[in-house]
N, C-alpha and C. Protein backbone atom coordinates (compact mmCIF):
# COMPACT_ATOMS: atom_id res chain seq x y z
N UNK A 1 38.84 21.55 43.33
CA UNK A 1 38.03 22.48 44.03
C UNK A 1 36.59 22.35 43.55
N UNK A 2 35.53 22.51 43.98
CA UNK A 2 34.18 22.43 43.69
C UNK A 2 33.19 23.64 43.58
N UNK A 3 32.88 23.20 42.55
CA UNK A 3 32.22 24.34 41.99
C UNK A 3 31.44 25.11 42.99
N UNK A 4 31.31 26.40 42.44
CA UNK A 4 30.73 27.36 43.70
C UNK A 4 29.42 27.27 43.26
N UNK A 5 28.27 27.82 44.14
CA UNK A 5 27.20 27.78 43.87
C UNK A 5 26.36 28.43 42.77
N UNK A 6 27.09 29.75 42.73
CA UNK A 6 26.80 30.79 41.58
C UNK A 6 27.12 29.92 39.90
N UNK A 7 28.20 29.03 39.82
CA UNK A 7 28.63 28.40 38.66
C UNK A 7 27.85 27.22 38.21
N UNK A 8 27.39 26.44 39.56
CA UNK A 8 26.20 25.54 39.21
C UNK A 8 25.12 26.27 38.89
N UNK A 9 24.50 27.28 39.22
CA UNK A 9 23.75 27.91 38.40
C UNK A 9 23.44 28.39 37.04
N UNK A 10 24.50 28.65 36.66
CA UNK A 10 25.15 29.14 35.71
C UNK A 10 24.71 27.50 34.15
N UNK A 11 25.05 26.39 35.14
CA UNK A 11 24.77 25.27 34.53
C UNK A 11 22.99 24.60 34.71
N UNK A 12 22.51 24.88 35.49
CA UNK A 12 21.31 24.97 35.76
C UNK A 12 20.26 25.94 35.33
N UNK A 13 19.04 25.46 34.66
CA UNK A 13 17.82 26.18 34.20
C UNK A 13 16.49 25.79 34.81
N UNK A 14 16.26 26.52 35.92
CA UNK A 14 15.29 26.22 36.70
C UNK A 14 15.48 24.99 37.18
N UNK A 15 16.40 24.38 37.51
CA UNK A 15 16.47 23.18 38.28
C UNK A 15 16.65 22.13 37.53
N UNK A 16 16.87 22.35 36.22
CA UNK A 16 16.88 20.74 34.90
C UNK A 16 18.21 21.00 34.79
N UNK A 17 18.93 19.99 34.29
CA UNK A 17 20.38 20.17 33.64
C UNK A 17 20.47 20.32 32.56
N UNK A 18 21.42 21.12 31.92
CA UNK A 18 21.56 21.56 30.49
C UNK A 18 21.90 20.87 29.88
N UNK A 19 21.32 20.21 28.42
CA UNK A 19 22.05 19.23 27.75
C UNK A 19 22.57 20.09 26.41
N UNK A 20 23.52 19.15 26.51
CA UNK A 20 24.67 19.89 25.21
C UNK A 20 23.82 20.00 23.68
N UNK A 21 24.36 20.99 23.12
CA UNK A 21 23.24 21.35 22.07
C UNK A 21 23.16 20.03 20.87
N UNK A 22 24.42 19.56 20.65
CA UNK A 22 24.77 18.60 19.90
C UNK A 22 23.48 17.53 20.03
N UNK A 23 23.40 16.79 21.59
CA UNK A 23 22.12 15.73 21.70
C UNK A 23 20.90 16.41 21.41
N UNK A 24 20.84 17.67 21.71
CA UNK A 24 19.48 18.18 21.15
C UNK A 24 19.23 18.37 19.89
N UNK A 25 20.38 18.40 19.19
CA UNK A 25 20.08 18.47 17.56
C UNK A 25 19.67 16.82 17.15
N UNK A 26 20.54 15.88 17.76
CA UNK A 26 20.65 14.58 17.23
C UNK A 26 19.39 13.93 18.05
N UNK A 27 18.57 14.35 18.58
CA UNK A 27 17.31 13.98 19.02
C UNK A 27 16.39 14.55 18.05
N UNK A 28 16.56 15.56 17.96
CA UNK A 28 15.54 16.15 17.15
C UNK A 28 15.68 15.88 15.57
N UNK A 29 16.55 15.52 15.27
CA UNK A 29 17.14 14.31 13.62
C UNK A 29 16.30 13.23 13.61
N UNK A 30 16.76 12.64 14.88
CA UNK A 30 15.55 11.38 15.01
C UNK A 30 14.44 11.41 15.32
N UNK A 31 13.73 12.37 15.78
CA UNK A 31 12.72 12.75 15.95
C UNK A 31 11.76 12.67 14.84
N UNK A 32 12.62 13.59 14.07
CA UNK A 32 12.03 14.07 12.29
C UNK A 32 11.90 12.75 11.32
N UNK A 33 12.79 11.98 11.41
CA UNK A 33 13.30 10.87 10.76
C UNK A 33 12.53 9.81 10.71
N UNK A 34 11.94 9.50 12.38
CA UNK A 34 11.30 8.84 13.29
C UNK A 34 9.56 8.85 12.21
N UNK A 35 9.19 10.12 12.57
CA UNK A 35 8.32 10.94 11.94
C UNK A 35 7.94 10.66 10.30
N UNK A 36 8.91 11.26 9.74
CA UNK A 36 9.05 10.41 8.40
C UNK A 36 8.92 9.57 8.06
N UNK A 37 9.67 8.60 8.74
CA UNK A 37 9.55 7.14 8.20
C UNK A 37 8.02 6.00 8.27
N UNK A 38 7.41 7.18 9.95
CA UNK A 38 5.84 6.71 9.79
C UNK A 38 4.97 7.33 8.58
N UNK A 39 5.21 9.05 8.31
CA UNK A 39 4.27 8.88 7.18
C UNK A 39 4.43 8.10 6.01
N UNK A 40 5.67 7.66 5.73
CA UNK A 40 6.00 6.82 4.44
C UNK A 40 5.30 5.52 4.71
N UNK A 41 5.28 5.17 5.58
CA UNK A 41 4.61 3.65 6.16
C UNK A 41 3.04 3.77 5.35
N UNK A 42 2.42 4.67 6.04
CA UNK A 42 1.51 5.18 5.98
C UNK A 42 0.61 5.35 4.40
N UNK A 43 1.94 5.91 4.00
CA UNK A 43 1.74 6.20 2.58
C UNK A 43 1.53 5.12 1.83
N UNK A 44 2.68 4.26 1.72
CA UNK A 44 2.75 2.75 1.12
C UNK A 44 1.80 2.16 1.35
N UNK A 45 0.84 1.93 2.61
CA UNK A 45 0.06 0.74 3.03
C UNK A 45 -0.91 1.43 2.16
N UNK A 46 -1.58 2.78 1.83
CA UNK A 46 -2.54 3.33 1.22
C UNK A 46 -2.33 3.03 -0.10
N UNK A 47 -1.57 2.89 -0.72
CA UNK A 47 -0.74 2.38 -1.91
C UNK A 47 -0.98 1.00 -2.53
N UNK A 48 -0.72 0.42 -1.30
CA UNK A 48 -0.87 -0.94 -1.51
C UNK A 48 -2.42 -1.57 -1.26
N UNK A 49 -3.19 -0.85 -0.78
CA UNK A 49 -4.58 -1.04 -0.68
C UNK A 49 -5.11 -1.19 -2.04
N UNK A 50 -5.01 0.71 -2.16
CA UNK A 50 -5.50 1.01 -3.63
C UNK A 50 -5.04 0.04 -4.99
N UNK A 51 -4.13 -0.43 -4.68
CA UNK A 51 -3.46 -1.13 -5.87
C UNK A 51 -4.05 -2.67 -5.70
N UNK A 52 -4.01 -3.21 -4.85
CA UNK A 52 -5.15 -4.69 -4.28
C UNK A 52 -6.61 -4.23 -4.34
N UNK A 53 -6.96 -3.67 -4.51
CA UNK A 53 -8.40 -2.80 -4.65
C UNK A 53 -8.02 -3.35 -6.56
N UNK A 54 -7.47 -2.22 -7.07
CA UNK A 54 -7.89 -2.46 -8.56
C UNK A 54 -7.36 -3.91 -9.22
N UNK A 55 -6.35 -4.70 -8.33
CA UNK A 55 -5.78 -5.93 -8.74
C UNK A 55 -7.28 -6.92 -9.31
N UNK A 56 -8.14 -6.58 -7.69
CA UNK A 56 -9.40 -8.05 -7.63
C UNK A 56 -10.33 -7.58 -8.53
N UNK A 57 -10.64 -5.71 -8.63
CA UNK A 57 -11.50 -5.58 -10.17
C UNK A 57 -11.21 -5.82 -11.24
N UNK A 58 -9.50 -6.13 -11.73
CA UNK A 58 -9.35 -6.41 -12.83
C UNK A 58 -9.83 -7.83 -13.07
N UNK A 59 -9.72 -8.87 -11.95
CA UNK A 59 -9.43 -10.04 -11.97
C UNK A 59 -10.97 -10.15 -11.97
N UNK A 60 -12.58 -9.56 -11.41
CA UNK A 60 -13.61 -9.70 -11.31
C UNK A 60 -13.95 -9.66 -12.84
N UNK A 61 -13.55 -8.34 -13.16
CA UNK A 61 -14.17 -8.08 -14.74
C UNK A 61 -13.39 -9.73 -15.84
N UNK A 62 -12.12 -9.96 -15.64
CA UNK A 62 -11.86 -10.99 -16.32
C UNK A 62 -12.44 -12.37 -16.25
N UNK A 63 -13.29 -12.77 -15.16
CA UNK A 63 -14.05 -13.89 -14.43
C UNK A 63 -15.22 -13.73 -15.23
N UNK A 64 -15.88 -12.64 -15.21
CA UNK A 64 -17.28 -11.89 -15.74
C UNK A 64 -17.24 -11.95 -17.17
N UNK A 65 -16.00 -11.65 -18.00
CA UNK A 65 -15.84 -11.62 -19.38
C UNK A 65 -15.72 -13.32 -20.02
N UNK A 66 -15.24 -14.01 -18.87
CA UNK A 66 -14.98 -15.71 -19.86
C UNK A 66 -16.03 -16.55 -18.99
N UNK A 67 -16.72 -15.91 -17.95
CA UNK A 67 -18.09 -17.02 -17.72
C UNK A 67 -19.15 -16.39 -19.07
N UNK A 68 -19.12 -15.40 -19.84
CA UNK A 68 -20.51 -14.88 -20.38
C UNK A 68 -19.94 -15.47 -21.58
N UNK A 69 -18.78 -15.67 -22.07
CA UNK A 69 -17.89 -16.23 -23.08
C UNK A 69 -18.60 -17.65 -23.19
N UNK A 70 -17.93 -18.32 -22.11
CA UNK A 70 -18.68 -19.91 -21.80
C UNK A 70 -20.25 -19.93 -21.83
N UNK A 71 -21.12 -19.50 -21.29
CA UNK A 71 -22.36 -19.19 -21.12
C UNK A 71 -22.81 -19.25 -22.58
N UNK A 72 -22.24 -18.06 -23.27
CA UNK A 72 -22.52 -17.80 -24.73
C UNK A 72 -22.57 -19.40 -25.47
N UNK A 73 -21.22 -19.93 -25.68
CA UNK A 73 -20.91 -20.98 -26.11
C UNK A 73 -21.96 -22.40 -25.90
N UNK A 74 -22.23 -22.24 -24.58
CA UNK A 74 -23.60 -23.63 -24.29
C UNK A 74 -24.39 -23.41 -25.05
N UNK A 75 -24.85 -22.04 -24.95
CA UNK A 75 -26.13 -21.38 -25.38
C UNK A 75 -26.22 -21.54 -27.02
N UNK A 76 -25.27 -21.94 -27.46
CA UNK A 76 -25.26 -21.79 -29.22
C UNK A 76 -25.47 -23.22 -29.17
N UNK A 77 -24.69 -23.82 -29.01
CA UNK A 77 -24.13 -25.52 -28.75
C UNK A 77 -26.03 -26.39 -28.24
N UNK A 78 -26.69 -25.68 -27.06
CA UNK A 78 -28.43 -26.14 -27.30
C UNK A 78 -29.07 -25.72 -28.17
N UNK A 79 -28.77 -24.35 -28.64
CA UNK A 79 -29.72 -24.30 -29.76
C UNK A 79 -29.56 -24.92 -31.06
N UNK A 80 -28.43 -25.39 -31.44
CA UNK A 80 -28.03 -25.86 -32.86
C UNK A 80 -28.40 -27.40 -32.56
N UNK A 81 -28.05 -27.80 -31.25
CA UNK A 81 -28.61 -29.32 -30.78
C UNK A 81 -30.37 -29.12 -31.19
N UNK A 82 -31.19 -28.48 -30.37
CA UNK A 82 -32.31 -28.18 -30.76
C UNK A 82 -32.98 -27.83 -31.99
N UNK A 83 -32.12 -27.10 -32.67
CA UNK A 83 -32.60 -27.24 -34.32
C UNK A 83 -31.94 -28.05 -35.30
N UNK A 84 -30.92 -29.14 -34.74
CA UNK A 84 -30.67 -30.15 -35.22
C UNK A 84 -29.58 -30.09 -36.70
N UNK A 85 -28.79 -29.39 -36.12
CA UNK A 85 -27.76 -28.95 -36.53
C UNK A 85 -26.64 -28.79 -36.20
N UNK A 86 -25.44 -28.94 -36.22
CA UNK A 86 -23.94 -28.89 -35.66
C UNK A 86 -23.35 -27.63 -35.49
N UNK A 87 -22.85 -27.50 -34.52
CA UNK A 87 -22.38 -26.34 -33.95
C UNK A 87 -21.00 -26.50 -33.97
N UNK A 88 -19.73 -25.52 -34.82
CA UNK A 88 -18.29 -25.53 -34.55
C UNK A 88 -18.21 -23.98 -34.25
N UNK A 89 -17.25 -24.47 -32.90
CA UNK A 89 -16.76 -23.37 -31.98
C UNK A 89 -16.07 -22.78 -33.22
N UNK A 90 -15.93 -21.33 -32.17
CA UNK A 90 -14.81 -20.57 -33.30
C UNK A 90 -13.35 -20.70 -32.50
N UNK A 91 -12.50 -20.82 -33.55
CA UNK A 91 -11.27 -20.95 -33.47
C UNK A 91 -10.15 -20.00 -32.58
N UNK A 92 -9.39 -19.90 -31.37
CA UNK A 92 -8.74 -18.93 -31.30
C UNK A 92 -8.07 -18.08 -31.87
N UNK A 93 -8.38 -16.86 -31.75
CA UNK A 93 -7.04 -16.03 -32.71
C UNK A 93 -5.84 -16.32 -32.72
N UNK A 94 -5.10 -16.16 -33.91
CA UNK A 94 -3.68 -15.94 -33.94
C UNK A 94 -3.08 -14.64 -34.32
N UNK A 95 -2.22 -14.44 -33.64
CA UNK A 95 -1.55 -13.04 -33.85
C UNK A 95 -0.48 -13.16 -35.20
């Protein structure tokens, strides 16, 4: 028998069909989830900036510390040539 008109109503909200509460929860899971998983994206790439940010200053200041190292070293090495004298490097540390 087919439903009467009053009962399709009954299933009807202003003319949309009712969806079962279940898909509306499990939409709205993924929704949230969906959501989440972009701010984490989000988060990480800021993460990973900041952290490649201080990677190349560490690596600048270490470039900066063994060219003035070397620099230093010529610089002793002409003047002891120039005052006619021998110049020995200093030795690496040992621990």
């Amino acid at each position: 028998m087919a439903p009467t008109p009053e009962e399709t109503k009954t299933k009807m909200i202003k003319g949309l069909p009712v969806v079962p509460e279940s898909v509306l929860k499990h939409r709205k899971r993924s929704d949230s989830s969906r959501a989440q998983t972009l701010q984490n994206a989000i988060k990480r790439k800021a993460l990973k900036v900041k952290k490649r940010n201080e990677i190349f200053k560490r690596a600048k200041q270490y470039v900066k510390e063994y060219r003035l190292k070397e620099r230093n070293e010529v610089r002793l090495i002409r003047q002891a040539k120039n005052r006619g004298i021998f110049y020995v490097p200093g030795e690496d540390k040992l621990s």
